[in-house]
Protein backbone atom coordinates (compact mmCIF):
# COMPACT_ATOMS: atom_id res chain seq x y z
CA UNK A 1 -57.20 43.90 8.07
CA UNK A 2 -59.32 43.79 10.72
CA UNK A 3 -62.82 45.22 10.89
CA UNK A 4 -64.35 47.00 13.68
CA UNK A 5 -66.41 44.00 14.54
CA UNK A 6 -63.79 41.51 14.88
CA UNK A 7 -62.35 43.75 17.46
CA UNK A 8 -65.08 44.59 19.60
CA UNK A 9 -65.53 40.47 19.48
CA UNK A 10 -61.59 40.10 20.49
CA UNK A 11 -61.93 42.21 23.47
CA UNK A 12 -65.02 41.26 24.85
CA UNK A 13 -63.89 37.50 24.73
CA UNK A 14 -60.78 38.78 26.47
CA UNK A 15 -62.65 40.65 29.15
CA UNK A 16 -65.05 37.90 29.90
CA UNK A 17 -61.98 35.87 30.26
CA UNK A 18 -59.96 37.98 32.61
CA UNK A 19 -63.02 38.66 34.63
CA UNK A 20 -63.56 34.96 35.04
CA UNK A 21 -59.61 34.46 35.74
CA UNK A 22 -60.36 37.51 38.20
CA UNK A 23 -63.22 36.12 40.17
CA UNK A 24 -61.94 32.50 40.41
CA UNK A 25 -58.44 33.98 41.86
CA UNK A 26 -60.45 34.86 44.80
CA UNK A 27 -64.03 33.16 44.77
CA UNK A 28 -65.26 31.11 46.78
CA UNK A 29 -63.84 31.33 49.71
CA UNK A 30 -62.05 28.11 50.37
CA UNK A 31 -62.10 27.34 54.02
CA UNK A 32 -60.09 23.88 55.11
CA UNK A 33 -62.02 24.31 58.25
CA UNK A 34 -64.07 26.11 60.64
CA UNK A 35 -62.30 29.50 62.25
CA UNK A 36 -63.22 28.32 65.47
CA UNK A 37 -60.89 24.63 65.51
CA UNK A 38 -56.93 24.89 66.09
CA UNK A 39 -55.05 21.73 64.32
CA UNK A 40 -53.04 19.60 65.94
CA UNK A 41 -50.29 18.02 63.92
CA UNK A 42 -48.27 14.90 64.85
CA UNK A 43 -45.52 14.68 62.80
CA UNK A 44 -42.18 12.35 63.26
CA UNK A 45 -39.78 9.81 62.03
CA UNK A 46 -37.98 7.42 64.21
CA UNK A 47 -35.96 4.00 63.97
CA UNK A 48 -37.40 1.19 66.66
CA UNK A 49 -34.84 -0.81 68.01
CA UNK A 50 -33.21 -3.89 66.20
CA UNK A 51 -34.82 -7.28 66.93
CA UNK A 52 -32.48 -9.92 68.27
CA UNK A 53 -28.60 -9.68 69.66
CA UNK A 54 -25.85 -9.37 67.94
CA UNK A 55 -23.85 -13.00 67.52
CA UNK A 56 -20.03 -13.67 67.70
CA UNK A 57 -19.18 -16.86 65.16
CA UNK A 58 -16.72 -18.83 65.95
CA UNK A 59 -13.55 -19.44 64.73
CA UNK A 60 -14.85 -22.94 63.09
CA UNK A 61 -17.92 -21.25 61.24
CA UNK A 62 -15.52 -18.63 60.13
CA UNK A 63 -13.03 -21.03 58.72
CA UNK A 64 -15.84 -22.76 56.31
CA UNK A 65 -17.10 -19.65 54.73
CA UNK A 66 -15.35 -17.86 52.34
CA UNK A 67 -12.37 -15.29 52.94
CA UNK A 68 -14.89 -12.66 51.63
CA UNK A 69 -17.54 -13.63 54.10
CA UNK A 70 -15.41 -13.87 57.17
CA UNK A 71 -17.52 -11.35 59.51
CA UNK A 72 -17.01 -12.62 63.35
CA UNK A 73 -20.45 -10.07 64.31
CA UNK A 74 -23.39 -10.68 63.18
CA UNK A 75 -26.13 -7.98 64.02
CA UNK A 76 -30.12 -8.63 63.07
CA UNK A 77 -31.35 -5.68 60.52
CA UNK A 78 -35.06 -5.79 61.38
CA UNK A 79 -36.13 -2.81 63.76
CA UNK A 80 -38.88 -3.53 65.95
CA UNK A 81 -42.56 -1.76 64.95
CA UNK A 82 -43.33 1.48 67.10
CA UNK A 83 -46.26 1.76 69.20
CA UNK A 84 -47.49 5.78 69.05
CA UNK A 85 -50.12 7.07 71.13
CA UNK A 86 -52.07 10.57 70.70
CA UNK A 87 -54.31 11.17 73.56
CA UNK A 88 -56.43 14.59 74.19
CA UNK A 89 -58.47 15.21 76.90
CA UNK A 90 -58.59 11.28 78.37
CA UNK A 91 -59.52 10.14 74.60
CA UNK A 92 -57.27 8.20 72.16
CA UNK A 93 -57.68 10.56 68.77
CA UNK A 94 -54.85 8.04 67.36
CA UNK A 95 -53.39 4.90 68.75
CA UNK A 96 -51.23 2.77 66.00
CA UNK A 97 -48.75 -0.10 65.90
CA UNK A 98 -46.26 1.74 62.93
CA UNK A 99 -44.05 -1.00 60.68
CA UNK A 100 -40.46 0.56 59.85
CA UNK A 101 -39.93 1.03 56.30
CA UNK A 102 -37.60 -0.68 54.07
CA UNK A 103 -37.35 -4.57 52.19
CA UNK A 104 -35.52 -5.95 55.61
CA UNK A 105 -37.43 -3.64 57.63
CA UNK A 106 -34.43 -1.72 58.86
CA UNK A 107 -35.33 1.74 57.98
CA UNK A 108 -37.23 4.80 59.95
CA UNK A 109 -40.89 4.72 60.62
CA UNK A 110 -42.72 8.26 59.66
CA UNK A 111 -45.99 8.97 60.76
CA UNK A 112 -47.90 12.28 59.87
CA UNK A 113 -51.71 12.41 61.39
CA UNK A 114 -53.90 15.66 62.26
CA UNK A 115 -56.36 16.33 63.61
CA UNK A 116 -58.52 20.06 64.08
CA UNK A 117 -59.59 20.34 67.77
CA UNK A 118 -61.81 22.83 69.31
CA UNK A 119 -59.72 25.86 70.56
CA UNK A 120 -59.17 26.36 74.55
CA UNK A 121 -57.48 23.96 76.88
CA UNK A 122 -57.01 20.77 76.24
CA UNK A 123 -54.54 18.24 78.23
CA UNK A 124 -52.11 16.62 75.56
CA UNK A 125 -50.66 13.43 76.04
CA UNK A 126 -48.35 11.49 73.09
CA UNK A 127 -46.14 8.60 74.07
CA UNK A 128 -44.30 5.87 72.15
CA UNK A 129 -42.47 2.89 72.60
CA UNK A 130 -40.14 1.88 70.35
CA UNK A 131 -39.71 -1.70 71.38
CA UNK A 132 -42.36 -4.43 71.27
CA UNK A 133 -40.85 -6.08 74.58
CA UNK A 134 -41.30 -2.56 76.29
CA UNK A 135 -44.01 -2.85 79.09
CA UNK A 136 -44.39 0.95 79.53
CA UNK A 137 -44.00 3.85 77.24
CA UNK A 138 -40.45 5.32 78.06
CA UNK A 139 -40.86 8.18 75.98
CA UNK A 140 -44.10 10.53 76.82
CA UNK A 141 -45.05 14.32 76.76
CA UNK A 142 -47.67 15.18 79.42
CA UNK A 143 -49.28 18.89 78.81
CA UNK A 144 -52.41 21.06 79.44
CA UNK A 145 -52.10 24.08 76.61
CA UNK A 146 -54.47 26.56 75.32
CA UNK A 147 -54.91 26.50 72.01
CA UNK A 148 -56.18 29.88 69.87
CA UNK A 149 -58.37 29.46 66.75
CA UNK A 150 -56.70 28.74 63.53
CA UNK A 151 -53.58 27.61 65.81
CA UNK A 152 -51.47 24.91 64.25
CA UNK A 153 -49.56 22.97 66.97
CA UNK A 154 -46.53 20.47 65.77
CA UNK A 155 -45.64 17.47 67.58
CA UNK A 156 -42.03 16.05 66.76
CA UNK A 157 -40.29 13.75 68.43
CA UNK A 158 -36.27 14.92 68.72
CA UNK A 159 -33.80 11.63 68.65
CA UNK A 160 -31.01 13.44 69.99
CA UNK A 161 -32.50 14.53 73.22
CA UNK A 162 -35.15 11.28 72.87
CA UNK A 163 -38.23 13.51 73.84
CA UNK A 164 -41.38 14.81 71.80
CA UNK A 165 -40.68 18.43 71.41
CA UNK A 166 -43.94 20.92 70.26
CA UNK A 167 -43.19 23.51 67.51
């Protein structure tokens, strides 16, 4: 049996417990950053365009491989690096040269970068090229928005329509 004491010792330790599960479930404030900032968020995956051209053999190479290896096209796997550009207000917050993924470097290139920006206007501009030959940046969104505090603005780039879309 229990005695009074042991009791009164159980549900003390239990209240200080709870109270501390209590205060910590709410204290402190955690604050990722200031109420004032909106967050811009640049977040995409694209495939850069294969290196090389495609190659027709000939019917002499294909008659020395074997019957199993008798392809007449053969394409290049490696996809070119992407150039991505974040620019706000005249100023380059993020300017990178992104590798696509994969062992033969044939897969998508992600990016995800943010950034908290004061709130207000702010001219937005986010282009990409997706081939190292490319002189200019064929694909580029151009935009003066105002941004509220705490705002969270998405920038993705849509492959179907091949334009940056914000969410």
């Amino acid at each position: 049996m229990f005695s009074w004491r042991q009791w009164l010792g159980q549900a003390l330790f239990y209240s200080l417990f709870f109270g501390l599960v209590g205060y910590f479930s709410s204290a402190p404030v955690y604050q990722r950053y200031d109420h004032d900032l909106a967050m811009i968020k640049l977040s995409l995956q694209h495939a850069g365009k294969t290196l090389g051209e495609c190659q027709i053999r000939s019917a002499e190479e294909l008659a020395q491989l074997a019957p199993n290896m008798r392809i007449a096209k053969i394409c290049p796997r490696q996809r070119s690096p992407l150039q991505l550009d974040l620019l706000i207000d005249g100023l380059a917050v993020y300017s990178e040269q992104l590798d696509p993924r994969g062992i033969h470097n044939d897969g998508l290139t992600s990016v995800y970068f943010r950034v908290p920006v004061d709130s207000g206007k702010i001219d937005l501009l986010v282009r990409m090229k997706d081939h190292l030959e490319q002189a200019e940046f064929p694909y580029q969104l151009k935009q003066t928005i105002t941004l509220k505090p705490a705002q969270v603005l998405v920038i993705d780039f849509d492959d179907q329509g091949k334009k940056f879309t914000i969410i």
